[in-house]
Every structure is written in structure tokens, then in C-alpha cells.
C-alpha atoms as a PDB file:
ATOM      1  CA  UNK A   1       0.000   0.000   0.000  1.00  0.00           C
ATOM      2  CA  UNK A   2       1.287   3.173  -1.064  1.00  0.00           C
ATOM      3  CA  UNK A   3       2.201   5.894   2.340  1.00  0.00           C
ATOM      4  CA  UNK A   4       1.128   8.528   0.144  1.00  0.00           C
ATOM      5  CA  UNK A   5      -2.866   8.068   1.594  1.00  0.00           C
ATOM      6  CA  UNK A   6      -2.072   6.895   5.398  1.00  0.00           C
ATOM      7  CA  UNK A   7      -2.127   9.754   7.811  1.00  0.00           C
ATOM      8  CA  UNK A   8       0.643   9.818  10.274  1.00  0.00           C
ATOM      9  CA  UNK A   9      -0.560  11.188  13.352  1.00  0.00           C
ATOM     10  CA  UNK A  10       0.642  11.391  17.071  1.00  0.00           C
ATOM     11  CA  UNK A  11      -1.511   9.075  18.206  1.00  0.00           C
ATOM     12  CA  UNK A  12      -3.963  11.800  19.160  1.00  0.00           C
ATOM     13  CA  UNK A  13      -7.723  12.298  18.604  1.00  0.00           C
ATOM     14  CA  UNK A  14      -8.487  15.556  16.085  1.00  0.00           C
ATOM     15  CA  UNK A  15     -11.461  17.578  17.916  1.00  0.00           C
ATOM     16  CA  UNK A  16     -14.563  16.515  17.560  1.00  0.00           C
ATOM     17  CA  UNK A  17     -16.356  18.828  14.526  1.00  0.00           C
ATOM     18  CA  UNK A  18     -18.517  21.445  16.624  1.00  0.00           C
ATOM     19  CA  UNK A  19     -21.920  21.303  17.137  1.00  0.00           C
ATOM     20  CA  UNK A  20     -24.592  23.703  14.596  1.00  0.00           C
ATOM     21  CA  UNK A  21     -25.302  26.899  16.578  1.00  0.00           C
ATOM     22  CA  UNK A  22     -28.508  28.236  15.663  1.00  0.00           C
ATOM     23  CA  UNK A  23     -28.911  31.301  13.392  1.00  0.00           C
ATOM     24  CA  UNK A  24     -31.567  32.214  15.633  1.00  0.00           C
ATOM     25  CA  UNK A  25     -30.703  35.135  18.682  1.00  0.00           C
ATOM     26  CA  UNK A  26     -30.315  33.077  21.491  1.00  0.00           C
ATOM     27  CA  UNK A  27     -32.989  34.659  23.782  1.00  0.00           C
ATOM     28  CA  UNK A  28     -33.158  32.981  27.419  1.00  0.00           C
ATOM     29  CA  UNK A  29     -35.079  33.331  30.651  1.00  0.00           C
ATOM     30  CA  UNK A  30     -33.038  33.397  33.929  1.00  0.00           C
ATOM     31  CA  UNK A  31     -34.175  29.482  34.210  1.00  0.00           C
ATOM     32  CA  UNK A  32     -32.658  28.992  31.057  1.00  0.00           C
ATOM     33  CA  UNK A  33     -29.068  30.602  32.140  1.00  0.00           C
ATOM     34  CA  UNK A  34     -29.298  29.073  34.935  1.00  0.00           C
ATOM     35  CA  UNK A  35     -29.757  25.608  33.305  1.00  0.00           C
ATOM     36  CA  UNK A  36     -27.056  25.872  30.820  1.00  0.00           C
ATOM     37  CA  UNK A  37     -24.445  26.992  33.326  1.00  0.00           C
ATOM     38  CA  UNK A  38     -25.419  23.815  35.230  1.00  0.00           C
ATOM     39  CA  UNK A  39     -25.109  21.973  32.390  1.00  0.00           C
ATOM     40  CA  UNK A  40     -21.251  23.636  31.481  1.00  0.00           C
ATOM     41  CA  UNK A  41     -20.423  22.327  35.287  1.00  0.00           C
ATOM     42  CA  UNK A  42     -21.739  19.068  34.642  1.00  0.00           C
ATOM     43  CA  UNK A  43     -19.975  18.770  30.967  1.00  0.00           C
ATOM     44  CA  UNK A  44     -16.664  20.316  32.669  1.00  0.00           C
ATOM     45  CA  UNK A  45     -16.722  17.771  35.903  1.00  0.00           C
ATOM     46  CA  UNK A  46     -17.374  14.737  33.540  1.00  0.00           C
ATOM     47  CA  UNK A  47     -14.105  16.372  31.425  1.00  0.00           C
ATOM     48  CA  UNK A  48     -11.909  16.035  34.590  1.00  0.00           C
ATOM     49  CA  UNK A  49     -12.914  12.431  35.368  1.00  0.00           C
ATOM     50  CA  UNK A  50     -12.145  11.127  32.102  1.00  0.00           C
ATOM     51  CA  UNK A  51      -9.409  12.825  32.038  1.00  0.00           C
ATOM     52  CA  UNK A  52      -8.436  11.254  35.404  1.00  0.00           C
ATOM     53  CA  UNK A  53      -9.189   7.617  34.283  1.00  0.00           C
ATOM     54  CA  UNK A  54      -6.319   5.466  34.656  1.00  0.00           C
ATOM     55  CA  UNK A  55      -6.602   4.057  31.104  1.00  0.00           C
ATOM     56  CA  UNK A  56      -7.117   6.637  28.640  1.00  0.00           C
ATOM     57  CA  UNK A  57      -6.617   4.684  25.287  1.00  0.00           C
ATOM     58  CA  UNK A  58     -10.049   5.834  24.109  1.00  0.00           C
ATOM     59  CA  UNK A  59      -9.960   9.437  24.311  1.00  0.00           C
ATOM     60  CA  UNK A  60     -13.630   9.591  21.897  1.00  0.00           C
ATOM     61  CA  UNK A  61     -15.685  10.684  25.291  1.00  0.00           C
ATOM     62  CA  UNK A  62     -13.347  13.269  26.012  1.00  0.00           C
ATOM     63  CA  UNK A  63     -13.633  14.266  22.712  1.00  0.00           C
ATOM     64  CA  UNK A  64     -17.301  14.189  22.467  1.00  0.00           C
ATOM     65  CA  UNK A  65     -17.391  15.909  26.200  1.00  0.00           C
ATOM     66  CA  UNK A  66     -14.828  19.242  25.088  1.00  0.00           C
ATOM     67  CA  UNK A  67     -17.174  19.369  22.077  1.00  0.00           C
ATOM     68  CA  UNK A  68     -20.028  19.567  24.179  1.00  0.00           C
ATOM     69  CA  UNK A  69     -18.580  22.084  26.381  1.00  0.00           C
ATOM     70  CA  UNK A  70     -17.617  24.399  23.398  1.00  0.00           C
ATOM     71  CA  UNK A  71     -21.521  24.337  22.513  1.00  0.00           C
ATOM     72  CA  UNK A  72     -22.435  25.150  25.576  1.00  0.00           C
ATOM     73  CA  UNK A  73     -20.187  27.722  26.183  1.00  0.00           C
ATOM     74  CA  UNK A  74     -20.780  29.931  22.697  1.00  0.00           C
ATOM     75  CA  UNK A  75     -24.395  29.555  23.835  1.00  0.00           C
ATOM     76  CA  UNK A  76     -23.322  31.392  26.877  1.00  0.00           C
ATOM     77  CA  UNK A  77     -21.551  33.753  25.362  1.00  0.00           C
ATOM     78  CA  UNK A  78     -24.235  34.600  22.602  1.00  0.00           C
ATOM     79  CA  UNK A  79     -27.542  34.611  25.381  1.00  0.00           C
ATOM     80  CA  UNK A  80     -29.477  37.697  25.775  1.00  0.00           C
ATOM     81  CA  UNK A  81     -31.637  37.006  28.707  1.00  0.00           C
ATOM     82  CA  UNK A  82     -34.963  38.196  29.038  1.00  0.00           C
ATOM     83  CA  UNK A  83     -36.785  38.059  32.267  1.00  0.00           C
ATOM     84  CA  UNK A  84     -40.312  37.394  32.111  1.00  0.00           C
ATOM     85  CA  UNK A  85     -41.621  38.356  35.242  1.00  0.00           C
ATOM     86  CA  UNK A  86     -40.871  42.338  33.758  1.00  0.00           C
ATOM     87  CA  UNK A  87     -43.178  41.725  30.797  1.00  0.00           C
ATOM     88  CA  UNK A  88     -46.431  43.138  30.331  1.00  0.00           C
ATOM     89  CA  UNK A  89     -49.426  40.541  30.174  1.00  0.00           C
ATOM     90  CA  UNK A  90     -51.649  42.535  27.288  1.00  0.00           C
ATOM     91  CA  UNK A  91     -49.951  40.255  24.327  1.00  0.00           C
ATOM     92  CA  UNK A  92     -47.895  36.688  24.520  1.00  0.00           C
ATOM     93  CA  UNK A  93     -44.483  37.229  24.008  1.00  0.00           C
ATOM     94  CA  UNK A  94     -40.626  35.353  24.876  1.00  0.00           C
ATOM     95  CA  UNK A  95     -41.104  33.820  28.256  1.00  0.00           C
ATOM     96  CA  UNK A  96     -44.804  34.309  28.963  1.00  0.00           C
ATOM     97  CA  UNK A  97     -47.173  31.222  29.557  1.00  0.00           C
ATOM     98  CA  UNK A  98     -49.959  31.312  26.939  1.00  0.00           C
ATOM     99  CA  UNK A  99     -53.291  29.063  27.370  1.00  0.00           C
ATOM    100  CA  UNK A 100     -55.018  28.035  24.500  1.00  0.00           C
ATOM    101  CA  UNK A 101     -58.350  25.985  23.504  1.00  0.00           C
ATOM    102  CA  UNK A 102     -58.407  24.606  20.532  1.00  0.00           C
ATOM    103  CA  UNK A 103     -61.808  24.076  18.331  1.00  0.00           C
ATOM    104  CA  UNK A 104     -62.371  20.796  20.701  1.00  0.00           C
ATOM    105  CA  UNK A 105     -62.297  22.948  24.006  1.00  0.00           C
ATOM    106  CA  UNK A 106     -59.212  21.230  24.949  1.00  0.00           C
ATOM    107  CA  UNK A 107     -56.793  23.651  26.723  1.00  0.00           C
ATOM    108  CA  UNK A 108     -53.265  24.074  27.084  1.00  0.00           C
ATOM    109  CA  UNK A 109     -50.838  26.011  27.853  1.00  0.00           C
ATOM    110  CA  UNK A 110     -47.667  26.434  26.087  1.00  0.00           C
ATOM    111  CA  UNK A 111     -44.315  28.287  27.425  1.00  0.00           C
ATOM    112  CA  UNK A 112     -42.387  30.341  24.931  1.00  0.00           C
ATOM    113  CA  UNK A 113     -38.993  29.476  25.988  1.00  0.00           C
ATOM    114  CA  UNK A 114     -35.293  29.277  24.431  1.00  0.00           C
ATOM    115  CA  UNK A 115     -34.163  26.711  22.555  1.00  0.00           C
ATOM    116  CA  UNK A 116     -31.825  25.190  24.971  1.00  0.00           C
ATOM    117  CA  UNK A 117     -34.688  25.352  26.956  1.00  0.00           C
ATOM    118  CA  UNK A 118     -37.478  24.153  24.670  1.00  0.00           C
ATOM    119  CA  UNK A 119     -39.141  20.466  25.809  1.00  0.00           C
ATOM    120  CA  UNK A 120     -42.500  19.792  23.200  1.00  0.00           C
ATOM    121  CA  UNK A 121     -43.411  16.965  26.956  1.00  0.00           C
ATOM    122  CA  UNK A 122     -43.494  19.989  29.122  1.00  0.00           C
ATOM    123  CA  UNK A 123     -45.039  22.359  26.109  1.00  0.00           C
ATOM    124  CA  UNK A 124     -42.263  24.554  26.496  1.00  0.00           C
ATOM    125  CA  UNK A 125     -42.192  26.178  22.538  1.00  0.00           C
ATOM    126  CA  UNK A 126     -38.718  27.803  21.054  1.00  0.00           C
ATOM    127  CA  UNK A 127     -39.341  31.595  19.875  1.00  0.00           C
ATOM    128  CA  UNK A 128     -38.969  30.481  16.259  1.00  0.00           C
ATOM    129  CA  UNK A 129     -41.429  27.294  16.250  1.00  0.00           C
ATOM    130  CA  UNK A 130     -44.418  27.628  14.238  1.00  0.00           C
ATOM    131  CA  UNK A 131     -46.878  27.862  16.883  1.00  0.00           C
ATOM    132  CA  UNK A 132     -44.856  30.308  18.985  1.00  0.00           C
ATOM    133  CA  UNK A 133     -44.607  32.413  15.679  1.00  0.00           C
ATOM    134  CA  UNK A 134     -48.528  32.271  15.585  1.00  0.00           C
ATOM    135  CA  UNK A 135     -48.909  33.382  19.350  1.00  0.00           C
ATOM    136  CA  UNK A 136     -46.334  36.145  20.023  1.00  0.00           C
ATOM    137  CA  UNK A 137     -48.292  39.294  19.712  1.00  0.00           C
ATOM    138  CA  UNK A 138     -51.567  38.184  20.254  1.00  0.00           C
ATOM    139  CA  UNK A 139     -53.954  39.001  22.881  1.00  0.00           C
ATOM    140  CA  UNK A 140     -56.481  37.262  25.059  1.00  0.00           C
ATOM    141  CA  UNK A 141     -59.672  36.608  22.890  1.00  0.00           C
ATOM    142  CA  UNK A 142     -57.575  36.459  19.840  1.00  0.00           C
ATOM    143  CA  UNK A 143     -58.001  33.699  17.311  1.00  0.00           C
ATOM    144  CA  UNK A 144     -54.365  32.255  15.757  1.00  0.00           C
ATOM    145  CA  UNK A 145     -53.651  29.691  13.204  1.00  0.00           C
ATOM    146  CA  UNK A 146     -51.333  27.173  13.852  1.00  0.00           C
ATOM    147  CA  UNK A 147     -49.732  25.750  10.786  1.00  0.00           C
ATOM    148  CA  UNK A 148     -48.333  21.926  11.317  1.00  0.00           C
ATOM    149  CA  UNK A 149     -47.548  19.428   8.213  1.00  0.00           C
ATOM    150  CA  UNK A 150     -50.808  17.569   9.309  1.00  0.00           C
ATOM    151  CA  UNK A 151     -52.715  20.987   8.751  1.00  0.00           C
ATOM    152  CA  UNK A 152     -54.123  24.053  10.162  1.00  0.00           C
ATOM    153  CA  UNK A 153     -55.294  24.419  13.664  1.00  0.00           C
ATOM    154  CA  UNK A 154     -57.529  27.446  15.178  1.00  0.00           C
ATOM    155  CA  UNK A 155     -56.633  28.386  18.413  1.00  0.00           C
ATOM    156  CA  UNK A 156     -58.045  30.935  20.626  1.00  0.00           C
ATOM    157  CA  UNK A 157     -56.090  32.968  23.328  1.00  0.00           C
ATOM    158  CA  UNK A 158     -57.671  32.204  26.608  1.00  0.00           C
ATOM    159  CA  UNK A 159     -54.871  33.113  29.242  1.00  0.00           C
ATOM    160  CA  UNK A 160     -51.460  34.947  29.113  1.00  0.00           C
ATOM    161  CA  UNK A 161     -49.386  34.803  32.408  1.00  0.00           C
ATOM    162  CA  UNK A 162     -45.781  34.887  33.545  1.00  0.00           C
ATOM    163  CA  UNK A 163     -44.553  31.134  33.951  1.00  0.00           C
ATOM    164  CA  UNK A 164     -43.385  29.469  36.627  1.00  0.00           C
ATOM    165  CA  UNK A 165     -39.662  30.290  37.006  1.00  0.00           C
ATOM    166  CA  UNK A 166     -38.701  27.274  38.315  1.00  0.00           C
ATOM    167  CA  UNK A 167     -37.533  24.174  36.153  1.00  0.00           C
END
């Protein structure tokens, strides 16, 4: 086999390519800073015990772990944070709580949230999504449409209140 296509190396691992970073502005709620510097502790603790395993032939998970902790820290560095609890209730905006009925009568409440934050099990809704797109700006007793692949859904603005600010 010709050495012209074999890559000598030292034996190292190359980083890790980086995670996409939305082209979205990162806009966060306290909870939400809070969160991701928790999760920058966790990522940089689990760094230091691989790091201090006594066999270190597979250095993948410390690849995969610096990777993660470059994500999380240019999504630190790019957050605007928004607290919620200094936002008017007239109109659903970033951070607000917004209950909905649909044509059914079946309520819910969705949480416009950032994206680190964003969970569809606990209806928390990035500021980009669809349905938070229909919903910011409109006021109680206002009518939105909701466009999802499976088709349009009417809903009507029955509540708009700060969220609970804890996780």
C-alpha cells in the first residue's frame, strides 16, 4: 500500500467537529441561564474524570465531552436574557405562559422558551417554532392559526401569564 494516503498522526484524537449553533438570537429566561451553566459544570466535571481515568486509550468521550462544552459555552456567550416576570401581560411574548383551547375545548398552555430550553413533553415552545410564531403578539380573545404538516389548527387565546420560574 502506497504511504502517500495513510495519515501519520501522534496518536492523538483531532477535535470533535462542533456542534450547529442556531442562526436564531439566542434569547433565554433566567431558568434557562441558569440551566445551561449547570449543564457547562456538569460537561466540565465529567471532562476532569475522564481525564483522570487510569486508562485513557479511548480518548472519543473526552472528545465528544470538550465538544459539548464548546456548545455550551458559545451559547453562553451569545444569550441575551430576558426576564419574564418584567413583561407586560396585554400580548404573549418570549417567556410568557400562553393558554389556549383549541376548536375541541381542549386547553393548554404552552411556554415560549429558548431553545436550549425548549421540551414539546413539558409544552415549552422555542421563539422560532411555528406555533410560537402564531402566538407572540396576540392578545387574550384572539383567534391564531397554527400551521403543522398535518394541517391548520384554530386556536383561541384564553390566558397569558408569567410562567413558573422554576424548572
Amino acid at each position: 500500500m502506497s504511504r502517500a494516503f495513510v495519515k501519520e498522526g501522534d496518536g492523538g484524537l483531532d477535535p470533535l467537529p462542533d456542534l450547529p449553533l442556531s442562526p436564531h438570537p439566542n434569547y433565554v429566561t433566567p431558568r434557562g441561564l441558569t440551566a445551561l451553566q449547570s449543564r457547562l459544570r456538569v460537561l466540565q466535571d465529567a471532562l476532569g474524570s475522564l481525564r483522570a481515568r487510569p486508562d485513557r486509550l479511548d480518548k472519543l468521550p473526552e472528545a465528544a465531552v470538550e465538544r459539548d462544552i464548546r456548545y455550551v459555552e458559545a451559547r453562553l456567550r451569545s444569550a441575551i436574557v430576558i426576564d419574564p416576570a418584567t413583561l407586560p401581560l396585554d400580548e404573549a411574548a418570549f417567556g410568557l405562559a400562553v393558554t389556549v383551547a383549541d376548536t375541541q375545548g381542549i386547553e393548554t398552555t404552552y411556554e415560549i422558551t429558548g431553545e436550549d430550553e425548549a421540551d414539546p413533553t413539558l409544552h415549552r415552545i422555542a421563539p422560532h417554532s411555528p406555533l410560537a410564531r402564531a402566538l407572540i403578539g396576540a392578545q387574550t380573545g384572539d383567534e391564531v392559526v397554527w400551521r403543522k404538516p398535518s394541517g391548520t389548527v384554530t386556536l383561541e387565546i384564553l390566558k397569558i401569564a408569567h410562567a413558573d420560574p422554576q424548572p
